[in-house]
Protein backbone atom coordinates (compact mmCIF):
# COMPACT_ATOMS: atom_id res chain seq x y z
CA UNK A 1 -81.00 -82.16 86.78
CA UNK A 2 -84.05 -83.15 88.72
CA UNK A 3 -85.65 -85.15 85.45
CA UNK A 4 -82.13 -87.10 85.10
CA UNK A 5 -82.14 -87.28 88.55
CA UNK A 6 -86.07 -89.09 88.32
CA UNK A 7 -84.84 -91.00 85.08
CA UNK A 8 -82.05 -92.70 87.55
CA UNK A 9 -84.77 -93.58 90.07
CA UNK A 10 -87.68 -95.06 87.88
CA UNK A 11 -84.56 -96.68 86.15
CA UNK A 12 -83.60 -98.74 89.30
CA UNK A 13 -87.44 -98.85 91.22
CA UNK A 14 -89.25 -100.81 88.38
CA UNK A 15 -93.03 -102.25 89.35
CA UNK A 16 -92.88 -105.87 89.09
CA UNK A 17 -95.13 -108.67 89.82
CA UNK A 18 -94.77 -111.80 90.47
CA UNK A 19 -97.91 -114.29 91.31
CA UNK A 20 -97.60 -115.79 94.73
CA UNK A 21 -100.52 -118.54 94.12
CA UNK A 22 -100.80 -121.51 96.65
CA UNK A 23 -101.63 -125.01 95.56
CA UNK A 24 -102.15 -128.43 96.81
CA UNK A 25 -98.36 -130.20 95.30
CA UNK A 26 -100.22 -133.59 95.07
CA UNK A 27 -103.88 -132.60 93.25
CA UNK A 28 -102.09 -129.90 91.48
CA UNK A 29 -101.76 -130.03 87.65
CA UNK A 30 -98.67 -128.47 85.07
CA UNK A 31 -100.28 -125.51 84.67
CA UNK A 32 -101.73 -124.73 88.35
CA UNK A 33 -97.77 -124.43 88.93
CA UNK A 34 -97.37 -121.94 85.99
CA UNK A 35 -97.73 -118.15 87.13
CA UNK A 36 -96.99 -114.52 85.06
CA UNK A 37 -95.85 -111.48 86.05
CA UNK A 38 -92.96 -109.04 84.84
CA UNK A 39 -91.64 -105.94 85.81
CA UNK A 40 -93.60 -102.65 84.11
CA UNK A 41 -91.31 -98.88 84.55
CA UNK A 42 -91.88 -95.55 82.48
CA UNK A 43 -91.09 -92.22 82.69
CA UNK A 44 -91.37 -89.09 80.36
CA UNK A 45 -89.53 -85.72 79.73
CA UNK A 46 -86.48 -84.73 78.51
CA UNK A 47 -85.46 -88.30 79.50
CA UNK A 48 -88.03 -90.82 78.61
CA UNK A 49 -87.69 -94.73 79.56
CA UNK A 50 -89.99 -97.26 79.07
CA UNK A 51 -89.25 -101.29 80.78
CA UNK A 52 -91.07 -103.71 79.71
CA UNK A 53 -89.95 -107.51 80.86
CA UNK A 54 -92.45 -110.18 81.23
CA UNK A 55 -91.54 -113.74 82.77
CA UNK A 56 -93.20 -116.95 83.13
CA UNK A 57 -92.12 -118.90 85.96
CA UNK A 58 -92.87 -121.97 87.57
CA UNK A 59 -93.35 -123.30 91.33
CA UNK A 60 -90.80 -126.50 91.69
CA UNK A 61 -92.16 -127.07 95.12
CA UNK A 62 -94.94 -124.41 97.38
CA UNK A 63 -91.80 -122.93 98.39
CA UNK A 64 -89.49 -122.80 95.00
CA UNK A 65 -90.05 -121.22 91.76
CA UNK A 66 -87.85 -120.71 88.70
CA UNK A 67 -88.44 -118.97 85.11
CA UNK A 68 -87.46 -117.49 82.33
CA UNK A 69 -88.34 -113.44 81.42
CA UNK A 70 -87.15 -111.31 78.24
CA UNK A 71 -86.50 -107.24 79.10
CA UNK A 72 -87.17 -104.47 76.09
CA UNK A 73 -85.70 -100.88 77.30
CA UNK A 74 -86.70 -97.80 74.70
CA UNK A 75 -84.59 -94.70 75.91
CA UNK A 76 -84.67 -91.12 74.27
CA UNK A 77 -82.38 -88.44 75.63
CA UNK A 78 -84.33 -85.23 74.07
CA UNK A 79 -81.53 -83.17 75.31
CA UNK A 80 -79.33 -84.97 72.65
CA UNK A 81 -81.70 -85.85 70.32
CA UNK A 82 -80.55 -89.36 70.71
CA UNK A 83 -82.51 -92.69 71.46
CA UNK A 84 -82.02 -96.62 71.80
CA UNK A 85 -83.25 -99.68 72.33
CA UNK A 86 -82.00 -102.23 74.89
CA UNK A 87 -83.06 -105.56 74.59
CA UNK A 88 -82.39 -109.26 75.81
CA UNK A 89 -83.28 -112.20 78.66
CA UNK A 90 -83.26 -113.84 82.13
CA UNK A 91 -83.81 -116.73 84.04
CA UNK A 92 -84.44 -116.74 88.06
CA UNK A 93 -84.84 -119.13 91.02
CA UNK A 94 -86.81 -117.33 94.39
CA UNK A 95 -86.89 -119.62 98.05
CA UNK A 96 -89.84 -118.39 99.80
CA UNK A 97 -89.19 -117.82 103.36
CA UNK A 98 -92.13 -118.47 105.36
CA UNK A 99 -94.85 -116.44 104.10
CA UNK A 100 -93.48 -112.84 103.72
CA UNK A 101 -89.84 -113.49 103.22
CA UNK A 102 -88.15 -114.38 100.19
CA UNK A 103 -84.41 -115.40 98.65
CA UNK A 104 -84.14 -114.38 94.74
CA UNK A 105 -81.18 -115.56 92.57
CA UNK A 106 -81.82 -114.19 88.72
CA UNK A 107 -79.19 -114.16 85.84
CA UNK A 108 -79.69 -111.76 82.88
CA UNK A 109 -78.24 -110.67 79.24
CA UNK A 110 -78.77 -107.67 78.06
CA UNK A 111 -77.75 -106.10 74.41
CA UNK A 112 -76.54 -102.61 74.91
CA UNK A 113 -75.61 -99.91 72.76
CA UNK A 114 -72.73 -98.07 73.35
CA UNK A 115 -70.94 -95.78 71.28
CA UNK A 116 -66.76 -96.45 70.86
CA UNK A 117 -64.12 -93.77 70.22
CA UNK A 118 -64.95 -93.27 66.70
CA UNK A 119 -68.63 -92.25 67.89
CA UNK A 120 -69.63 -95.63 65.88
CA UNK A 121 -72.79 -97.28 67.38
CA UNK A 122 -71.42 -100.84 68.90
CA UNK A 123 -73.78 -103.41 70.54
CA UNK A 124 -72.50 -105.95 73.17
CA UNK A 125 -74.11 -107.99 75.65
CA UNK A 126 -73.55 -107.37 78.99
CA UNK A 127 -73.90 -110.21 81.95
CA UNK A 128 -75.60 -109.78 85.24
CA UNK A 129 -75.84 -112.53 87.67
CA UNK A 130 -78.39 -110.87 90.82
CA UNK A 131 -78.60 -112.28 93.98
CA UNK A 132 -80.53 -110.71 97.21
CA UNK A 133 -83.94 -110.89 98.92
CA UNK A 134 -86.78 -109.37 99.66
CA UNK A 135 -90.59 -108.61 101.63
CA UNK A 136 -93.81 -109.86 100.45
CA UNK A 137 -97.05 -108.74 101.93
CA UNK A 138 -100.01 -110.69 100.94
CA UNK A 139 -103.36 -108.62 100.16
CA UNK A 140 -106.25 -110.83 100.76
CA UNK A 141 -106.44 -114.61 99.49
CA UNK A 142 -106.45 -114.59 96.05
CA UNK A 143 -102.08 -114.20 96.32
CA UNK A 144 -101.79 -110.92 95.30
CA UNK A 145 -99.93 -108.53 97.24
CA UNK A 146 -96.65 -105.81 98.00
CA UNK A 147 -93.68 -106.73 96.82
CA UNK A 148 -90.07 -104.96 97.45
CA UNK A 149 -86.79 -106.69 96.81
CA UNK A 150 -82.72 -105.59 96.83
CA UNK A 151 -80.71 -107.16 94.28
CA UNK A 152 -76.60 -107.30 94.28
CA UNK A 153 -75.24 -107.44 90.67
CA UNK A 154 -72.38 -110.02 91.18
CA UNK A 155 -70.92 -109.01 87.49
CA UNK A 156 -71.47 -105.24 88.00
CA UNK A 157 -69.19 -103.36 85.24
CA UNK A 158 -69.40 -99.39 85.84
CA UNK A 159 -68.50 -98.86 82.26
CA UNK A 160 -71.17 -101.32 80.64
CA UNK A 161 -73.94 -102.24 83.15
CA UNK A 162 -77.07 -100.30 82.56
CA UNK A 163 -77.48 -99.59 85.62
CA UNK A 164 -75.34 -96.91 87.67
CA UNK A 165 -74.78 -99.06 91.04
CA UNK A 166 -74.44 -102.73 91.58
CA UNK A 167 -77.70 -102.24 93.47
CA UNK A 168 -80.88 -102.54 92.06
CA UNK A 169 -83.87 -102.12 94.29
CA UNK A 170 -87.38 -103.74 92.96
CA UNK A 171 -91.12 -102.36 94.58
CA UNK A 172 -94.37 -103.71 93.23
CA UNK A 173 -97.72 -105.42 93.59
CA UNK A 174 -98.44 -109.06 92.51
CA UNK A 175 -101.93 -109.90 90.78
């Protein structure tokens, strides 16, 4: 119970990053608005879950970013000898507020596998549209720092969603 019970948590606290550079919006060029990051999650057991989802995003104004990310979930239940992949995409907008506080809109598809009546192996893709906020605590000058955010899943489905609350809490450090 405890190792499901850690599967849920790593499952929902992912560590993410997401570059919080400054730069001068009239000397600036294309690609000193361009910044990395993703979110990086794993755990290993009897449950094992690995989250890998990089983005690329893009700073409109000093204040406003948007991107585009892609997610790849590998999950193996060794209980049940059973194991799958999830896979699929997003695209977010984030309103810096001030210097620490932040506004974070994010829409994502993921393909899930589910299994129907029959026990046949079905994929679908499953909405969520996330919207929410969060703290960002610079470390030093170079715009890395702590990040933690709480998400609302607008299109939460308890049957489908891959996640087990329309509540999806994000902690991490930015490079």
């Amino acid at each position: 119970m405890k190792s499901l019970i850690a599967a849920f948590i790593l499952f929902f606290i992912s560590f993410s990053s997401f570059a919080q550079k400054e730069y001068d919006q009239e000397n600036s060029s294309f690609f000193d608005r361009v910044y990395l990051g993703g979110n990086f999650g794993a755990q290993f057991g009897s449950v094992t879950f690995v989250d890998l989802s990089p983005l690329a995003g893009y700073m409109i104004t000093p204040k406003l970013s948007a991107g585009l990310g892609v997610t790849y979930q590998y999950i193996n239940f060794k209980y049940y000898n059973a194991s799958y992949s999830n896979y699929g995409w997003r695209t977010f907008v984030r309103r810096n507020i001030g210097r620490q506080f932040f506004v974070h809109g994010e829409f994502e598809n993921l393909n899930l596998q589910f299994y129907n009546a029959n026990d046949d192996v079905v994929r679908q893709w499953v909405p969520g549209l996330f919207a929410g906020g969060g703290l960002f605590q610079p470390i030093g000058r170079s715009g890395g720092g702590f990040m933690i955010s709480a998400l609302y899943n607008l299109l939460y489905d308890d049957i489908r969603s891959p996640y087990n609350s329309p509540i999806v809490l994000r902690v991490g450090f930015t490079f």
